[in-house]
C-alpha atoms as a PDB file:
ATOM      1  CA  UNK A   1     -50.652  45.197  47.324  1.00  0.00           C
ATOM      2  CA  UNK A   2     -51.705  46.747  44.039  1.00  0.00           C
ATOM      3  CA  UNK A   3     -49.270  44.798  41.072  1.00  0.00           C
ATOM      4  CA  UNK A   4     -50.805  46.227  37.618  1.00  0.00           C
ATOM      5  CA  UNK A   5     -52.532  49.079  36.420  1.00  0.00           C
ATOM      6  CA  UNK A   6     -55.862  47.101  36.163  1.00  0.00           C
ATOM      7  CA  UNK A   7     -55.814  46.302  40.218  1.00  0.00           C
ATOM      8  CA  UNK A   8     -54.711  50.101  40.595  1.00  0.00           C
ATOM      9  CA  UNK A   9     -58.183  51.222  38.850  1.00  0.00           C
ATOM     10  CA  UNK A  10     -60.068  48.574  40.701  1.00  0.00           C
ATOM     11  CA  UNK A  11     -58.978  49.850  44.434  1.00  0.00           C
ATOM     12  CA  UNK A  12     -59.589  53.383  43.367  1.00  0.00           C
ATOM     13  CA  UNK A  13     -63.030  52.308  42.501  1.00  0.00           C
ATOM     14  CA  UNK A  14     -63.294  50.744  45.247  1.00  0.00           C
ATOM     15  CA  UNK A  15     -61.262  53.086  48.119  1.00  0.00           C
ATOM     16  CA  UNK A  16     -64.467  55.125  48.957  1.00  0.00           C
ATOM     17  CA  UNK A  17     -66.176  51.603  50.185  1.00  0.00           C
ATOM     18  CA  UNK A  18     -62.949  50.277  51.709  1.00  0.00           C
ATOM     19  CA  UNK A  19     -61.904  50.575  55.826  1.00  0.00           C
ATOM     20  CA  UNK A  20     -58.043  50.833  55.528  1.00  0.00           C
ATOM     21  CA  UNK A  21     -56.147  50.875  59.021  1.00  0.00           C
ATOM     22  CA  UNK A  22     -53.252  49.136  60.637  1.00  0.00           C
ATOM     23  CA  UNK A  23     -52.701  45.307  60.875  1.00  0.00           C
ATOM     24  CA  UNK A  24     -54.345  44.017  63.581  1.00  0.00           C
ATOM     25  CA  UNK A  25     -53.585  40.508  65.115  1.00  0.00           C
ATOM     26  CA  UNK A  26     -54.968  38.224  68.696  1.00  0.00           C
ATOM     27  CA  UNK A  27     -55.812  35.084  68.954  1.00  0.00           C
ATOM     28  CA  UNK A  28     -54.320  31.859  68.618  1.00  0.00           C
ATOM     29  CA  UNK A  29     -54.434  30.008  65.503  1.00  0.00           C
ATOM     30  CA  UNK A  30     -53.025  26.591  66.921  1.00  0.00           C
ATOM     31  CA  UNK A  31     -55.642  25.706  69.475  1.00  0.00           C
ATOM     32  CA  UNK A  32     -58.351  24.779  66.351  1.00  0.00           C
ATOM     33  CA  UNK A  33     -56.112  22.803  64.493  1.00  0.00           C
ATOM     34  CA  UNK A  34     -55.951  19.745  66.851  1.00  0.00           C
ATOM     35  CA  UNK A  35     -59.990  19.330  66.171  1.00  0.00           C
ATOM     36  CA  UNK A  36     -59.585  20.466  62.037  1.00  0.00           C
ATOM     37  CA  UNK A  37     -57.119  17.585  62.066  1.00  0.00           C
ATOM     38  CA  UNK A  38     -59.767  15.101  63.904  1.00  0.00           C
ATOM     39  CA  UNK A  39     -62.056  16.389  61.658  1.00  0.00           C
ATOM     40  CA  UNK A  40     -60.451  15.472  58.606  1.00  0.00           C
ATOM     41  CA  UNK A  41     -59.321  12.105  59.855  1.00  0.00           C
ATOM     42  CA  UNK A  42     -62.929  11.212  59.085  1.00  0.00           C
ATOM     43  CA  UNK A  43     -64.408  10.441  55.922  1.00  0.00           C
ATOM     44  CA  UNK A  44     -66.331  13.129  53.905  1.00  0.00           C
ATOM     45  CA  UNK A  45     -70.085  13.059  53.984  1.00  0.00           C
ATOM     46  CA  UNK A  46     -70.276  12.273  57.527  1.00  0.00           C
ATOM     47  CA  UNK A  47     -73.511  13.399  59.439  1.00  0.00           C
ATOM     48  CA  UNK A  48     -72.712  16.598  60.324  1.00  0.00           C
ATOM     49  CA  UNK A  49     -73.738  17.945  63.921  1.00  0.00           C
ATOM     50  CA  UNK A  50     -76.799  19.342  64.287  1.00  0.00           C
ATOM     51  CA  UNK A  51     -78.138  23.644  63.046  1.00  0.00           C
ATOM     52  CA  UNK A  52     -77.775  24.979  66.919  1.00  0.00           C
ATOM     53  CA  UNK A  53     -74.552  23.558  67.336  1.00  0.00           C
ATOM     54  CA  UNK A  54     -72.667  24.576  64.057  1.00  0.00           C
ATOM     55  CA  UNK A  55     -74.169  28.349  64.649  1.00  0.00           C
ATOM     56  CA  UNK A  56     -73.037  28.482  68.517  1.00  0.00           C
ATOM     57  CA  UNK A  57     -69.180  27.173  66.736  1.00  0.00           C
ATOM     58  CA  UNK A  58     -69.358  29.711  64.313  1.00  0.00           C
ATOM     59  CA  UNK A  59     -70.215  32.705  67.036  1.00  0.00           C
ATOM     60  CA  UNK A  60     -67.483  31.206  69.762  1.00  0.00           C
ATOM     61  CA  UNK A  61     -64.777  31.152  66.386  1.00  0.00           C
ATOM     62  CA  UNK A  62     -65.391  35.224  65.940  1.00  0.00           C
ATOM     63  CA  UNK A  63     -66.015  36.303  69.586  1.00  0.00           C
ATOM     64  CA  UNK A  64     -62.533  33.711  70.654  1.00  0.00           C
ATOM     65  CA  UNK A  65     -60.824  32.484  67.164  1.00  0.00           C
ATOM     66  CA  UNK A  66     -58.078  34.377  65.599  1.00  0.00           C
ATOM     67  CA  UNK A  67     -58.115  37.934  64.444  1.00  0.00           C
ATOM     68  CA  UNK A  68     -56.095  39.843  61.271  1.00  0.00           C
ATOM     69  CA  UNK A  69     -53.186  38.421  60.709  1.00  0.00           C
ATOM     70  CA  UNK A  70     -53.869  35.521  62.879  1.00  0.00           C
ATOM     71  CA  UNK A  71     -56.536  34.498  61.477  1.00  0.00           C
ATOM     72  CA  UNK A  72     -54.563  34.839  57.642  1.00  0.00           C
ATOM     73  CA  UNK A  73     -52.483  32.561  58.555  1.00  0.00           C
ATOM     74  CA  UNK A  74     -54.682  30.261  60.403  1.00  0.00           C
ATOM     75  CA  UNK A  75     -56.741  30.142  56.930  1.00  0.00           C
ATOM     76  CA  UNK A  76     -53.594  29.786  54.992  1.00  0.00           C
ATOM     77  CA  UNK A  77     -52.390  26.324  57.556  1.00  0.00           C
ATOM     78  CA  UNK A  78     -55.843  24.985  56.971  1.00  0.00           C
ATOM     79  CA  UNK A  79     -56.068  25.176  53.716  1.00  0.00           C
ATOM     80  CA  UNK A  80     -52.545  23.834  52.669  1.00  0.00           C
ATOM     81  CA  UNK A  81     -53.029  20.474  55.540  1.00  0.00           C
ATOM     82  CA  UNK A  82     -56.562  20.126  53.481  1.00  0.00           C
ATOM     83  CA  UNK A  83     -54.808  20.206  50.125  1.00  0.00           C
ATOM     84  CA  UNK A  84     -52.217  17.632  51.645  1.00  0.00           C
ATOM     85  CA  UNK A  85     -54.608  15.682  52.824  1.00  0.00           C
ATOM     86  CA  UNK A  86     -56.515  15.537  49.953  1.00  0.00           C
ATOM     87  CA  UNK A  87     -53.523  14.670  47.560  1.00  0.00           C
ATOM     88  CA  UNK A  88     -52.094  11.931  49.677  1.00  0.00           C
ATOM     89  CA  UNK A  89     -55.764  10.266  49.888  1.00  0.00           C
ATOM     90  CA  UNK A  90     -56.817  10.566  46.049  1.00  0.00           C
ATOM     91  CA  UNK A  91     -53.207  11.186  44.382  1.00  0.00           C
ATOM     92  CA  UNK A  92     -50.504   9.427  46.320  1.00  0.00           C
ATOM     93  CA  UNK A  93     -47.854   8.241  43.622  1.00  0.00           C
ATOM     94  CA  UNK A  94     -48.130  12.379  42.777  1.00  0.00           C
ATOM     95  CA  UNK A  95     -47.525  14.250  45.944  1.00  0.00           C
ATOM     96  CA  UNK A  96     -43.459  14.408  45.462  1.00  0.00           C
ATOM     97  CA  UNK A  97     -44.222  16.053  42.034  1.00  0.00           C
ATOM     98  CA  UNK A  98     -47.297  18.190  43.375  1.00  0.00           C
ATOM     99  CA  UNK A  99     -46.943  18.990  46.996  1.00  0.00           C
ATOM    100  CA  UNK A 100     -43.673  21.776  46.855  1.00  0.00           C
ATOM    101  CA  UNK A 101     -41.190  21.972  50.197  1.00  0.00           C
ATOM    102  CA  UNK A 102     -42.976  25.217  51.768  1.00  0.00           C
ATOM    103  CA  UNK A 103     -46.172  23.243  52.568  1.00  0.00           C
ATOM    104  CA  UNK A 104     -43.946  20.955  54.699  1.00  0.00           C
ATOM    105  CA  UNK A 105     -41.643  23.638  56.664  1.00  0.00           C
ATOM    106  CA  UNK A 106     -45.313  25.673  57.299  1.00  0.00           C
ATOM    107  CA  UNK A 107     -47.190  22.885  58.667  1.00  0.00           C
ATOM    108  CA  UNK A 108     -43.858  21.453  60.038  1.00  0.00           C
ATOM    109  CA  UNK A 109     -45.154  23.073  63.926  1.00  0.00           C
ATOM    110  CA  UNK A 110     -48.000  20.119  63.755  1.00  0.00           C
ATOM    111  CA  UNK A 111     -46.378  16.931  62.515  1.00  0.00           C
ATOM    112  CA  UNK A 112     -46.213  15.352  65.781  1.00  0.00           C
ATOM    113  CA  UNK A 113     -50.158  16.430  65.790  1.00  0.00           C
ATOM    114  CA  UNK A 114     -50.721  15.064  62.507  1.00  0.00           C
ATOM    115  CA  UNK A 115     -48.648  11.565  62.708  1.00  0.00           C
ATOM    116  CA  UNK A 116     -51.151  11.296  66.028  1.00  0.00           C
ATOM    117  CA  UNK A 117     -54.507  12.131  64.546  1.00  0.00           C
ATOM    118  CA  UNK A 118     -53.950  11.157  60.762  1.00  0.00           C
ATOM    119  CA  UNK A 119     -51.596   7.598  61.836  1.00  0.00           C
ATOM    120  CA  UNK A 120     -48.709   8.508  58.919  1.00  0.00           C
ATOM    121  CA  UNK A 121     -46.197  11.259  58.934  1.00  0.00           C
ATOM    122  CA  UNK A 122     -46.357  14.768  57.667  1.00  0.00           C
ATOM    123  CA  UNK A 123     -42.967  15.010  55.794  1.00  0.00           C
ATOM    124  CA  UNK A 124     -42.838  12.612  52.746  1.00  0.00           C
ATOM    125  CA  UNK A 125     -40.548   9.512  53.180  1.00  0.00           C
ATOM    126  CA  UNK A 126     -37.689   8.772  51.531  1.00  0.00           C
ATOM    127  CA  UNK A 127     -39.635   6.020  48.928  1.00  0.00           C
ATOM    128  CA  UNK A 128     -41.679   9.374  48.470  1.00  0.00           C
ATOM    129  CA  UNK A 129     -39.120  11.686  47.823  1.00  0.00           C
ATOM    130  CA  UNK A 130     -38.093   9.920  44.317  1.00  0.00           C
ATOM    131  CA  UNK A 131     -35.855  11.839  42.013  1.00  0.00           C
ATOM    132  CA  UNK A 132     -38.790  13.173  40.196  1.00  0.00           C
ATOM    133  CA  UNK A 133     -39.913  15.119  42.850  1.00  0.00           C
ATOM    134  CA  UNK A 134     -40.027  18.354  44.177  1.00  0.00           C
ATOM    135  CA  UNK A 135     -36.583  19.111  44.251  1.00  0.00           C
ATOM    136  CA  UNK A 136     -35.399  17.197  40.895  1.00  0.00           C
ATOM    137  CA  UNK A 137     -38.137  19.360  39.061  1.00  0.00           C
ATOM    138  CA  UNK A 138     -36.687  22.926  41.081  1.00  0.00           C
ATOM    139  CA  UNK A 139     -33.368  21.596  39.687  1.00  0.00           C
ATOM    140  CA  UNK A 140     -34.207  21.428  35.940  1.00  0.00           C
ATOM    141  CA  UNK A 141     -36.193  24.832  35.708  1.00  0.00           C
ATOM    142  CA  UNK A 142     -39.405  24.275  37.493  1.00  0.00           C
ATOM    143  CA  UNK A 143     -41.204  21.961  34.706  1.00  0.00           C
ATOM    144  CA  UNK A 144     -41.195  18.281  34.488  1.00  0.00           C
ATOM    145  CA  UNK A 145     -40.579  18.214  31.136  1.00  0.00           C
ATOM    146  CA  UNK A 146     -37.012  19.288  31.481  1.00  0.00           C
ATOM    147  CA  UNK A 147     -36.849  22.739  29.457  1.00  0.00           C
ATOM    148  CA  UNK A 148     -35.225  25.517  31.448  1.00  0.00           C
ATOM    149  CA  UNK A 149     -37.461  27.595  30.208  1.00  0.00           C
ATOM    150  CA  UNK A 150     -41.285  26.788  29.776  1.00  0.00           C
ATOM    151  CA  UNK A 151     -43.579  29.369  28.278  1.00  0.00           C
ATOM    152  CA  UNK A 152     -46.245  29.768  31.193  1.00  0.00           C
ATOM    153  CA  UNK A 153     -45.559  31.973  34.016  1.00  0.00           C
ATOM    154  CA  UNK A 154     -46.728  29.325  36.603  1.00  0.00           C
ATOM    155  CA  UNK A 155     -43.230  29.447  37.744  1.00  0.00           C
ATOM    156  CA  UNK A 156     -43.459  33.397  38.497  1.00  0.00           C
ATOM    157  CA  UNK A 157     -47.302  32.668  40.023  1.00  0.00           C
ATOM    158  CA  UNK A 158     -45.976  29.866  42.156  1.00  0.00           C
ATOM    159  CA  UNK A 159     -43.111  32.164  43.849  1.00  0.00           C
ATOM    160  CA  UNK A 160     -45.427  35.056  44.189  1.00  0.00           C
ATOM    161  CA  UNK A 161     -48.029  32.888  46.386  1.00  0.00           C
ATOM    162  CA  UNK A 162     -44.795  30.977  48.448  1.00  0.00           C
ATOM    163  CA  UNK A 163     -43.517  34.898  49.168  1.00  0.00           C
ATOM    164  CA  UNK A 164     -47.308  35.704  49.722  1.00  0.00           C
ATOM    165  CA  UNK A 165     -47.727  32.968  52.503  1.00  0.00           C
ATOM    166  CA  UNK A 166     -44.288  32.813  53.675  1.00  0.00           C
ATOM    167  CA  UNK A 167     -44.580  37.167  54.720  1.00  0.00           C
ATOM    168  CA  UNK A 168     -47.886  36.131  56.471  1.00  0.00           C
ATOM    169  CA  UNK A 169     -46.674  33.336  58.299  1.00  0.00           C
ATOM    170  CA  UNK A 170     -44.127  34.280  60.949  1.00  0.00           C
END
């Protein structure tokens, strides 16, 4: 996934260092998010278990945990319920303007999960979804300002990461 001349020069700097083979992909990504979820139900800065423990949960999440493409998109669900999360506790009048529809249709397979763990629903409600959000900025050009056309290429960045996640996810 080379995209300009400068990443071209980089990976053939690189190639003689690089392991290149086919995709792989085992594991299940959905039986950790059940206990990410709990986890983030709690407050940040709790005491965290003790050295022994954390080690033997890091060596049981690469012998058992996700592999390849698996584990892509088990990285990818994790960080965008994080993100979420994170919004909806520090920014909540902003999440219709900053949390975009994909987020919602990938994590969509745990909102029964989430309403359980977390007590609120994934999808926004409809005193969320105000006519400044999501879809009322798609509908003017992307921007909130209202210009069709706006002179950074967020836009262009913003598609290429939803095509990016949406290819991994299946």
């Amino acid at each position: 996934m080379v995209r300009t001349p400068t990443g071209e020069e980089l990976v053939e700097m690189l190639r003689p260092a690089l392991e290149i083979g086919e995709l792989t992909e085992s594991g299940d990504r959905n039986r950790g998010m059940p206990r990410y979820m709990e986890h983030l139900s709690h407050p940040p800065g709790q005491k965290r278990p003790p050295l022994p423990i954390r080690k033997l949960v890091a060596m049981l999440q690469r012998t058992r945990g996700p592999k390849g493409l698996e584990l892509a998109r088990a990285v990818i669900e994790m960080k965008l319920l994080r993100n979420l999360n994170y919004v909806r506790s520090k920014f909540p009048k902003f999440e219709s303007r900053v949390v975009p529809d994909h987020v919602y249709e990938t994590l969509e397979p745990y909102a029964e999960l989430y309403e359980q763990t977390l007590g609120r629903p994934l999808a926004p409600t409809a005193a969320e979804s105000s006519s400044e959000g999501y879809a009322g900025r798609t509908a003017r050009g992307g921007c909130r300002c209202g210009r069709l056309q706006h002179p950074s290429s967020k836009g262009e960045k913003t598609r290429r990461f939803r095509l990016l996640v949406l290819a991994l996810l299946p």
